[in-house]
Protein backbone atom coordinates (compact mmCIF):
# COMPACT_ATOMS: atom_id res chain seq x y z
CA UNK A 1 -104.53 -99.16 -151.80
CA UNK A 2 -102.41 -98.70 -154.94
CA UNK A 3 -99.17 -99.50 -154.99
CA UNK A 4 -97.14 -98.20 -157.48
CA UNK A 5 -96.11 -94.31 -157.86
CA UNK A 6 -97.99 -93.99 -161.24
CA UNK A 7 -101.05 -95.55 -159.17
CA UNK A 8 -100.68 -93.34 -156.51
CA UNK A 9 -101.10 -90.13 -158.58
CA UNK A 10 -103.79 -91.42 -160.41
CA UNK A 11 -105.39 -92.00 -156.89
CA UNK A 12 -104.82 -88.36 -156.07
CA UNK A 13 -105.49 -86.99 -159.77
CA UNK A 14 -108.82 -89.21 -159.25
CA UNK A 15 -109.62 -87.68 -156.05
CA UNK A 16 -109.06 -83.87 -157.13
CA UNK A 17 -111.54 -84.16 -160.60
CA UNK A 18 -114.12 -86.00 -158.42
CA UNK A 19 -114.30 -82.76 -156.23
CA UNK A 20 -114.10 -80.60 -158.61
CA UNK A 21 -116.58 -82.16 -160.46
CA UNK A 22 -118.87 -82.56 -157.54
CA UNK A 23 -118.43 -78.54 -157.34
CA UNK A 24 -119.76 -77.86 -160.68
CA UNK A 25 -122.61 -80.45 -160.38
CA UNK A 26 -124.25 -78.81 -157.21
CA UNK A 27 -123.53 -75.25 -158.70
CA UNK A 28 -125.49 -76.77 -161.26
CA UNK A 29 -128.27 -78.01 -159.09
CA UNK A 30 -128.35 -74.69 -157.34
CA UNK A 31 -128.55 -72.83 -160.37
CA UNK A 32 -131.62 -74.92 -161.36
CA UNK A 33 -133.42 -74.97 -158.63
CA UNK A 34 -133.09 -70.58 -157.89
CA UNK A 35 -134.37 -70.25 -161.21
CA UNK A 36 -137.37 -72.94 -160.87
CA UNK A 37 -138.07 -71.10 -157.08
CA UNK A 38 -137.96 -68.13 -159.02
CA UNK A 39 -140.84 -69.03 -160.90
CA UNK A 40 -138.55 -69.06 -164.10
CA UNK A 41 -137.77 -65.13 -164.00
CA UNK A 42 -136.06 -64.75 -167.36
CA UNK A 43 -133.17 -63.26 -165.09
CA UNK A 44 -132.26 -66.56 -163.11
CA UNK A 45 -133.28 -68.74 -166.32
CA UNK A 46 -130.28 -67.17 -168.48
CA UNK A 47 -127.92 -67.07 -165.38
CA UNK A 48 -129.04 -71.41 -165.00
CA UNK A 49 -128.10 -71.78 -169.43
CA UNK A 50 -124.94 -70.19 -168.47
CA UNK A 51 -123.85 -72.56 -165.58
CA UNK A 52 -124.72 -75.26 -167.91
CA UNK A 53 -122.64 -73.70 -170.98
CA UNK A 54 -119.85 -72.85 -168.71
CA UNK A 55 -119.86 -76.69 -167.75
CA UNK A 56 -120.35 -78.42 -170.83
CA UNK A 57 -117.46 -76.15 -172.30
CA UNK A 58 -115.43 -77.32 -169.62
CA UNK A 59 -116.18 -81.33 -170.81
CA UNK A 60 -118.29 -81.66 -167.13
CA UNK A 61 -121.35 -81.53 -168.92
CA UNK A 62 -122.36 -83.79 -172.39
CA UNK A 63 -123.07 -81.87 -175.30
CA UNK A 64 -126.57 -84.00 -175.54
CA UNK A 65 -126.83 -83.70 -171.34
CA UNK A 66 -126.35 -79.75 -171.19
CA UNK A 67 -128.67 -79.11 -174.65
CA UNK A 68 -131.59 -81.54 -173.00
CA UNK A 69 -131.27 -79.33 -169.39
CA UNK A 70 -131.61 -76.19 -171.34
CA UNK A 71 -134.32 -77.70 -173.69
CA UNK A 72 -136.40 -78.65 -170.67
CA UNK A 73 -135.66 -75.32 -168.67
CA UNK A 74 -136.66 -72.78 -171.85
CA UNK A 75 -140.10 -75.09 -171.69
CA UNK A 76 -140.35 -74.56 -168.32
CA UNK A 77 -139.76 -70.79 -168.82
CA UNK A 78 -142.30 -70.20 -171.96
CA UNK A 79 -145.26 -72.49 -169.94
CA UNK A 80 -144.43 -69.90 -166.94
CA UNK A 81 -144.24 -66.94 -169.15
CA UNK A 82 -147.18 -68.07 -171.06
CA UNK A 83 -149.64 -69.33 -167.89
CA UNK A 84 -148.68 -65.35 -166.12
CA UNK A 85 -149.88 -63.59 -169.42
């Protein structure tokens, strides 16, 4: 347990980000997996690249993390697109 004040806030400050992040990270997950259920519908696709945006913007996400997600989603996408035509 910490001990001093400055410890004891960063304990708490800790705590709160951890949550928060955990938030993001299975809105993420969620995201992903509607628009993969969805068979990649362009509609749930571009609502999944804006959940990752919205977190890399907000420093959740690595630039090089949220540009591989989206990489491997829009491949996902054109083989489903591409396999229904």
């Amino acid at each position: 347990m910490p001990i001093l004040k400055a410890s004891k806030k960063a304990a708490r400050k800790s705590e709160k980000r951890r949550e928060r992040n955990q938030y993001y990270k299975v809105a993420l997950k969620k995201a992903l997996d509607f628009a993969k259920k969805s068979n990649y519908s362009e509609e749930k696709v571009q609502e999944a690249i804006k959940v990752i945006d919205k977190l890399e913007a907000k420093g959740i996400l690595h630039k090089n993390t949220a540009a591989r997600k989206k990489s491997k989603l829009m491949a996902a996408f054109n083989k489903a697109k591409n396999s229904a035509a």
